[in-house]
C-alpha atoms as a PDB file:
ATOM      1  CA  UNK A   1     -21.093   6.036 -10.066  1.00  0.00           C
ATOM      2  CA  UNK A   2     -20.222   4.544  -6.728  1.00  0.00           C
ATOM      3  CA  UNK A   3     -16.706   3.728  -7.586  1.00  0.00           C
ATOM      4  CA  UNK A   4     -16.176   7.555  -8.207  1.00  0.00           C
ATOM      5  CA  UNK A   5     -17.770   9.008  -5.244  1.00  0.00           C
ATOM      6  CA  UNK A   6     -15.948   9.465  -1.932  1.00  0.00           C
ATOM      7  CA  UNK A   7     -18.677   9.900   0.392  1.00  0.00           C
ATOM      8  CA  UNK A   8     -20.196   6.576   0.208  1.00  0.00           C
ATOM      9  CA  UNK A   9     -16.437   5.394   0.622  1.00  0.00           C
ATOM     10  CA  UNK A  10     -15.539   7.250   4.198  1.00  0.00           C
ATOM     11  CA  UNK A  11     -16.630   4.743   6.225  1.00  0.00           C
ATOM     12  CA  UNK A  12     -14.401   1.497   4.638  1.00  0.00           C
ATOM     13  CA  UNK A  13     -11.475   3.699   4.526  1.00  0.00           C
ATOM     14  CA  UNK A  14     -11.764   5.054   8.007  1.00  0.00           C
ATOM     15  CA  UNK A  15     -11.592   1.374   9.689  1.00  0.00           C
ATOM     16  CA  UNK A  16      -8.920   0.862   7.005  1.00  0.00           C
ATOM     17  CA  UNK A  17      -6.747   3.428   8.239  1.00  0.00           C
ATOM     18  CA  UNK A  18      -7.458   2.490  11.431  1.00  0.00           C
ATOM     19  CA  UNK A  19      -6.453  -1.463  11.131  1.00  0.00           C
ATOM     20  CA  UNK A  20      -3.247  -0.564   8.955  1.00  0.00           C
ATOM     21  CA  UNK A  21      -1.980   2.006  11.446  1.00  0.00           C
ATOM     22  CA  UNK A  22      -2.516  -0.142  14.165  1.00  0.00           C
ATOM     23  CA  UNK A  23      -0.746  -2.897  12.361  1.00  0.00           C
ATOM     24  CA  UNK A  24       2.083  -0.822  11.468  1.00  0.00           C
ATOM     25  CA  UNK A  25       2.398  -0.042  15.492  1.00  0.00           C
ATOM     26  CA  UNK A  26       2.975  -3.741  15.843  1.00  0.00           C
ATOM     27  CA  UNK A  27       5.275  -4.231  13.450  1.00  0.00           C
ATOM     28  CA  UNK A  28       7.203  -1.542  15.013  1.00  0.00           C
ATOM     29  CA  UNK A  29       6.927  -4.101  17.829  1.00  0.00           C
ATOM     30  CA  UNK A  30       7.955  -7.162  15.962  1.00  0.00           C
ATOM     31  CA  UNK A  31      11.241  -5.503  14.541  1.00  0.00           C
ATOM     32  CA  UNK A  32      12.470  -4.342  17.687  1.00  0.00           C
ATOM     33  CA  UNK A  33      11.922  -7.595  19.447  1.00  0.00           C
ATOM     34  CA  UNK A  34      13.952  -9.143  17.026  1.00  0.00           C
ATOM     35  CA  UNK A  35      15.880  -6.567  15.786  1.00  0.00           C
ATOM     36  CA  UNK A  36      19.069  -8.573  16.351  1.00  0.00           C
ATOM     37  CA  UNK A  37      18.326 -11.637  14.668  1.00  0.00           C
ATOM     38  CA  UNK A  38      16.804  -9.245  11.566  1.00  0.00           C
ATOM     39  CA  UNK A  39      20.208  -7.528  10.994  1.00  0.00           C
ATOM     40  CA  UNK A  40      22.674 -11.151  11.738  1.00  0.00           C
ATOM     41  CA  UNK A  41      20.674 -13.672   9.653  1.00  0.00           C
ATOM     42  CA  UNK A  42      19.976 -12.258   6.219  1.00  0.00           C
ATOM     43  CA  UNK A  43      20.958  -9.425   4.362  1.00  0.00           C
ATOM     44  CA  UNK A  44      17.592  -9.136   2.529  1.00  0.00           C
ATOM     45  CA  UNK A  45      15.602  -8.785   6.238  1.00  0.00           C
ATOM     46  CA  UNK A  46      15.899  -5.238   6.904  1.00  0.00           C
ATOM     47  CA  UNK A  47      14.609  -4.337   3.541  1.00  0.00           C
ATOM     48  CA  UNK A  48      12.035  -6.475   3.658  1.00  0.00           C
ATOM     49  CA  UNK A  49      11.105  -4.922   7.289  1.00  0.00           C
ATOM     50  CA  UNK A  50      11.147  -1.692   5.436  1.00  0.00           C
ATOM     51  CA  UNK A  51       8.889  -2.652   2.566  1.00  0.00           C
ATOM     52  CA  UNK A  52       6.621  -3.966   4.888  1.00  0.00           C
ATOM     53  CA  UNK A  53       6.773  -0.679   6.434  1.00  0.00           C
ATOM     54  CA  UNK A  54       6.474   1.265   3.329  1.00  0.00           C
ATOM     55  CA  UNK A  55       3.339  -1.377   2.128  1.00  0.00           C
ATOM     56  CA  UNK A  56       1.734  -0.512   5.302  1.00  0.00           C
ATOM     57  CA  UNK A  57       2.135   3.438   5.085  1.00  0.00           C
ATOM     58  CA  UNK A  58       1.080   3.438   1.864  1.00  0.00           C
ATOM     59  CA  UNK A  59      -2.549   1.818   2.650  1.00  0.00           C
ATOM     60  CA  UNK A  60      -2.681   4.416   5.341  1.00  0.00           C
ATOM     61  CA  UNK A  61      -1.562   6.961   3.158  1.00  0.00           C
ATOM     62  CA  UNK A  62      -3.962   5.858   0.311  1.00  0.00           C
ATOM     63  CA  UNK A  63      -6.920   5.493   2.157  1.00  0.00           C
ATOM     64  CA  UNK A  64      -6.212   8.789   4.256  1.00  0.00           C
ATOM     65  CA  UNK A  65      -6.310  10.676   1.103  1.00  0.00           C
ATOM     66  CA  UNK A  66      -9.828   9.802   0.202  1.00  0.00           C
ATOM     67  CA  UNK A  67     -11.103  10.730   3.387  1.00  0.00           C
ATOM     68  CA  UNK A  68      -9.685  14.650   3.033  1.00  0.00           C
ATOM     69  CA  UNK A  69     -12.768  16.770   1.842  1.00  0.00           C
ATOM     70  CA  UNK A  70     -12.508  17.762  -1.882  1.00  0.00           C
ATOM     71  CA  UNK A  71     -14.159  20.511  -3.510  1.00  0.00           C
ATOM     72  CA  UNK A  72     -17.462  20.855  -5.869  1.00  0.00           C
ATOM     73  CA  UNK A  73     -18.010  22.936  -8.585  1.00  0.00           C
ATOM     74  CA  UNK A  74     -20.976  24.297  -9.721  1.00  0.00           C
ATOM     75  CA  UNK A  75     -21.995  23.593 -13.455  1.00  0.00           C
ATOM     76  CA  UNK A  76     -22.699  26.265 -15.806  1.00  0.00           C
ATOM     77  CA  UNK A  77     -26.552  25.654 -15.330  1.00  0.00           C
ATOM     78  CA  UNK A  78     -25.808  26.240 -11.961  1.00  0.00           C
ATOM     79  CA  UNK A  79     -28.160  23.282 -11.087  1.00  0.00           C
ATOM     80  CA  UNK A  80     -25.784  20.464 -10.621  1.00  0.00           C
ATOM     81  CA  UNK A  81     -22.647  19.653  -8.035  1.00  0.00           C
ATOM     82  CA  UNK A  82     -19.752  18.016  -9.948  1.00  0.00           C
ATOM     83  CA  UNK A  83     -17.337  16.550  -7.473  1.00  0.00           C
ATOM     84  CA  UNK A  84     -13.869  17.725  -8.222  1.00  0.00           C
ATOM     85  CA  UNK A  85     -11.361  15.675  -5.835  1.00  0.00           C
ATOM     86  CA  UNK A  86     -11.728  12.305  -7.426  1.00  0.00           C
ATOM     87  CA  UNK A  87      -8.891  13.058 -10.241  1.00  0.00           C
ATOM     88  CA  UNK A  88      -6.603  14.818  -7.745  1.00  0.00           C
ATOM     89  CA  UNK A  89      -7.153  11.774  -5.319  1.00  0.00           C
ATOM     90  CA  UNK A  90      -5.856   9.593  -8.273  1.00  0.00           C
ATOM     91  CA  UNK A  91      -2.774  11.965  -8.956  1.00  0.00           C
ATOM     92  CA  UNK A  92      -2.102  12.105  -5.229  1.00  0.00           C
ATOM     93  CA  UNK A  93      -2.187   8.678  -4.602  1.00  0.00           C
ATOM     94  CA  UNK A  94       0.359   7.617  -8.099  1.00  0.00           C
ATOM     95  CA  UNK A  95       2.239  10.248  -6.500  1.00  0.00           C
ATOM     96  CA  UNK A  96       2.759   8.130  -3.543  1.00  0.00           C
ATOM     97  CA  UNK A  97       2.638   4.445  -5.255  1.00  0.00           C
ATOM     98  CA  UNK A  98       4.657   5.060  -8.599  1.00  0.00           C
ATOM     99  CA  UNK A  99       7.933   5.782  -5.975  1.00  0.00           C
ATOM    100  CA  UNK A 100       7.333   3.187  -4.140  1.00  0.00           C
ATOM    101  CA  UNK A 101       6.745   0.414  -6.828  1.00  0.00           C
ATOM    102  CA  UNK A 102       9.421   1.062  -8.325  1.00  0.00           C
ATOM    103  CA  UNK A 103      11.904   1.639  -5.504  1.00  0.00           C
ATOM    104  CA  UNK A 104      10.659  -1.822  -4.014  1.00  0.00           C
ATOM    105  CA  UNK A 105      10.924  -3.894  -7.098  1.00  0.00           C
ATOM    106  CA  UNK A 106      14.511  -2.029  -7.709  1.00  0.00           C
ATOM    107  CA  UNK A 107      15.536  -3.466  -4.424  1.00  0.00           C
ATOM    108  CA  UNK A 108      14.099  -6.859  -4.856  1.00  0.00           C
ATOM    109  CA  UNK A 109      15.649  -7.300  -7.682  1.00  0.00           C
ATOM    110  CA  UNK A 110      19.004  -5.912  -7.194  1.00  0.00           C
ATOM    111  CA  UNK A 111      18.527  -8.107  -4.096  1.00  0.00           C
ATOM    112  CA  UNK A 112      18.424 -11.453  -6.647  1.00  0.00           C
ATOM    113  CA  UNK A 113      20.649 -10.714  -8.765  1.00  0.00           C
ATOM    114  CA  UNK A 114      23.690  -9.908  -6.095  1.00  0.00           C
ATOM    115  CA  UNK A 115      22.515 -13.232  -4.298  1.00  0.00           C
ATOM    116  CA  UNK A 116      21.784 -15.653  -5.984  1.00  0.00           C
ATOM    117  CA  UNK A 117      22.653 -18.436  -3.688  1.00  0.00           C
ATOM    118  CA  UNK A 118      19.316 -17.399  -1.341  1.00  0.00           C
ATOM    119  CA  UNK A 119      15.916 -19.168  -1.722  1.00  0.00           C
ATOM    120  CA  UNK A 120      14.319 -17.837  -4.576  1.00  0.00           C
ATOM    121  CA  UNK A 121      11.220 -18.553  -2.222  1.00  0.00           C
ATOM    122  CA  UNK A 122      12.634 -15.722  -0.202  1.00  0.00           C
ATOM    123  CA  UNK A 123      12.438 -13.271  -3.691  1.00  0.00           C
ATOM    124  CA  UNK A 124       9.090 -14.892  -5.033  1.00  0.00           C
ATOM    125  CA  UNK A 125       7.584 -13.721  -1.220  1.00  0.00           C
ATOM    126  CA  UNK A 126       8.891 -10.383  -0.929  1.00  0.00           C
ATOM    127  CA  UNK A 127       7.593  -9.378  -4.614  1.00  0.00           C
ATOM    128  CA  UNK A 128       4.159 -10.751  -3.985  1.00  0.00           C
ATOM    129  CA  UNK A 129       3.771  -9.351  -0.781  1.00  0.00           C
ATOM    130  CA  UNK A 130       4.461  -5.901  -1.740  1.00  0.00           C
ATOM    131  CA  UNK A 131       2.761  -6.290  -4.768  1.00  0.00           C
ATOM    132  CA  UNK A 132      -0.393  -7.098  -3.525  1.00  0.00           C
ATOM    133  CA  UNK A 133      -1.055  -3.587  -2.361  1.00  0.00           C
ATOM    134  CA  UNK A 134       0.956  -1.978  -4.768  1.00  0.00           C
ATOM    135  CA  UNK A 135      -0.384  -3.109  -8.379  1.00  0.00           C
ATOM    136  CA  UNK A 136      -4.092  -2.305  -7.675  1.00  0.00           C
ATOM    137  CA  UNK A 137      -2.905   0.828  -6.155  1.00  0.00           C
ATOM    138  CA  UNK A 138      -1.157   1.962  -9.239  1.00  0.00           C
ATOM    139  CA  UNK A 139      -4.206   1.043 -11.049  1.00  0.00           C
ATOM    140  CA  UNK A 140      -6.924   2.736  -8.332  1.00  0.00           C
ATOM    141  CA  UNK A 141      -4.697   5.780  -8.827  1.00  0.00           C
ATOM    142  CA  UNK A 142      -4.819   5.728 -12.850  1.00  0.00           C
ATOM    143  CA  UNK A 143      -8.602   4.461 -12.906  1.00  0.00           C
ATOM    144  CA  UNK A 144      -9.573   7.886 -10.028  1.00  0.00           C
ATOM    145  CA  UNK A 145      -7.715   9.874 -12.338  1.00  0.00           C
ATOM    146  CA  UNK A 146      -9.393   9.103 -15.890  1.00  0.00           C
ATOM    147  CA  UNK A 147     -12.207   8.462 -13.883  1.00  0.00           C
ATOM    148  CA  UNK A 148     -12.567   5.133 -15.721  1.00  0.00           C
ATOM    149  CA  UNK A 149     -11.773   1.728 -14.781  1.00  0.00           C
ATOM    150  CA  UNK A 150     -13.466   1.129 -11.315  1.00  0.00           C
ATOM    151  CA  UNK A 151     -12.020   4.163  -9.225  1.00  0.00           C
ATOM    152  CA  UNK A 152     -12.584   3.263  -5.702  1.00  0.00           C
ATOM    153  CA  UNK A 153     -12.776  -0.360  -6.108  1.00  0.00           C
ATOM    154  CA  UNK A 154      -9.649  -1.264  -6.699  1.00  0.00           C
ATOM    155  CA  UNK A 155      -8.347   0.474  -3.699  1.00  0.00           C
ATOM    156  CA  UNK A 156     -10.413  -1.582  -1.839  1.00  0.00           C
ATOM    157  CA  UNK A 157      -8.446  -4.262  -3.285  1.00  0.00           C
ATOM    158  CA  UNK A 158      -5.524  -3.039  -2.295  1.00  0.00           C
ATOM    159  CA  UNK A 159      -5.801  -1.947   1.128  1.00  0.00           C
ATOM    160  CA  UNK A 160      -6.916  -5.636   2.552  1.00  0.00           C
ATOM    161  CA  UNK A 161      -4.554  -7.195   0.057  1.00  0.00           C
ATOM    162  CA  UNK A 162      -1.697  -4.969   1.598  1.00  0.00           C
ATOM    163  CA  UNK A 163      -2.388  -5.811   4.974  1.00  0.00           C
ATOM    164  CA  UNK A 164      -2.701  -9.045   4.252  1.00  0.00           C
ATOM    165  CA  UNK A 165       0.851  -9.191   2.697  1.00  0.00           C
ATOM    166  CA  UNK A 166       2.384  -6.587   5.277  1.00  0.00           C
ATOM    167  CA  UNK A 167       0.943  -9.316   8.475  1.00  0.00           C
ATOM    168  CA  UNK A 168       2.827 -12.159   6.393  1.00  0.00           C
ATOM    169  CA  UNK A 169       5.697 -10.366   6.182  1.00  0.00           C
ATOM    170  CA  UNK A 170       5.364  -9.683   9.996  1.00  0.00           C
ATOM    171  CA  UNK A 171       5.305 -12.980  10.594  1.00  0.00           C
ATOM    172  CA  UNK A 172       8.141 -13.805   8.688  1.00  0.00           C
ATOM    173  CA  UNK A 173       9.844 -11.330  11.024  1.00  0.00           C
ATOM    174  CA  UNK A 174       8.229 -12.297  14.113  1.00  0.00           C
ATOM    175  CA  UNK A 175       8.472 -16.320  13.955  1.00  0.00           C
ATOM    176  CA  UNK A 176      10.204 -17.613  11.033  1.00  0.00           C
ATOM    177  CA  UNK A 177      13.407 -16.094  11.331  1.00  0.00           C
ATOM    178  CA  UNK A 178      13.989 -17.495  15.163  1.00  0.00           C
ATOM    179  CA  UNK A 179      13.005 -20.886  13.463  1.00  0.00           C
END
């Protein structure tokens, strides 16, 4: 099954950990150029930076794991190659994700409820943003690791799905906050 096999994977997740380190370089960019303005105007702006951060490493981190060799094992018959890694790819990547989904939405929310005078827009964005890499990366993690469920596929949902929300939240840090 092609959502299960890593080889015909390596080159998608190569130019994704290519684009989302890149991106994470600039964001380094965008935070220091307005690094000021990110720690005066709103208390909920550094942690955003840093979940954008964190949504960013975690598609490198993600994708970087399927791309380290895993092991076969030879079948009793000795005939067949039964790819090992898939299942340890899964617990290595809910390894990464399970911390960080739950740390995130811990902050977000603890965020809310201590200020509940800021736009809820402001909430609404910062949970969708981070989700959008996050959920299908829980479930690419559980689905590698039962080896049920679409594997591989739904990593590919969340890798362009977290850039996309990590370059919104860039912007957000970039333009909208010298608005």
């Amino acid at each position: 099954m092609r959502g299960y096999d890593l080889a015909d994977w390596e080159p998608f997740f190569n130019v994704i950990v290519a684009a989302a380190a890149a991106l994470t370089g600039l964001l380094f960019v965008a935070v220091s150029i307005n690094l000021a303005h990110i720690l005066k105007i709103g208390r909920f702006l550094p942690a955003r930076a840093a979940e954008t951060l964190a949504t960013l490493l975690l598609v490198v981190a993600s994708s970087a794991l399927t791309l380290v060799p895993q092991g076969v094992t030879l079948v009793p018959q000795g005939v067949t190659l039964v790819p090992q890694g898939v299942r340890l790819v899964g617990a290595e990547i809910l390894i990464i994700v399970v911390p960080m989904l739950a740390i995130t939405l811990w902050s977000q929310f603890n965020q809310r409820r201590r200020n509940r005078r800021d736009p809820v827009l402001w909430t609404v964005s910062r949970v969708v943003s981070t989700a959008l890499a996050t959920v299908p990366c829980t479930i690419a993690g559980v689905s590698l690791a039962a080896e049920w469920g679409g594997g591989l596929y739904w990593l590919a949902v969340a890798a362009p799905l977290g850039i996309v929300g990590a370059a919104y939240n860039a912007w957000v840090l970039l333009v909208e906050i010298v608005r």
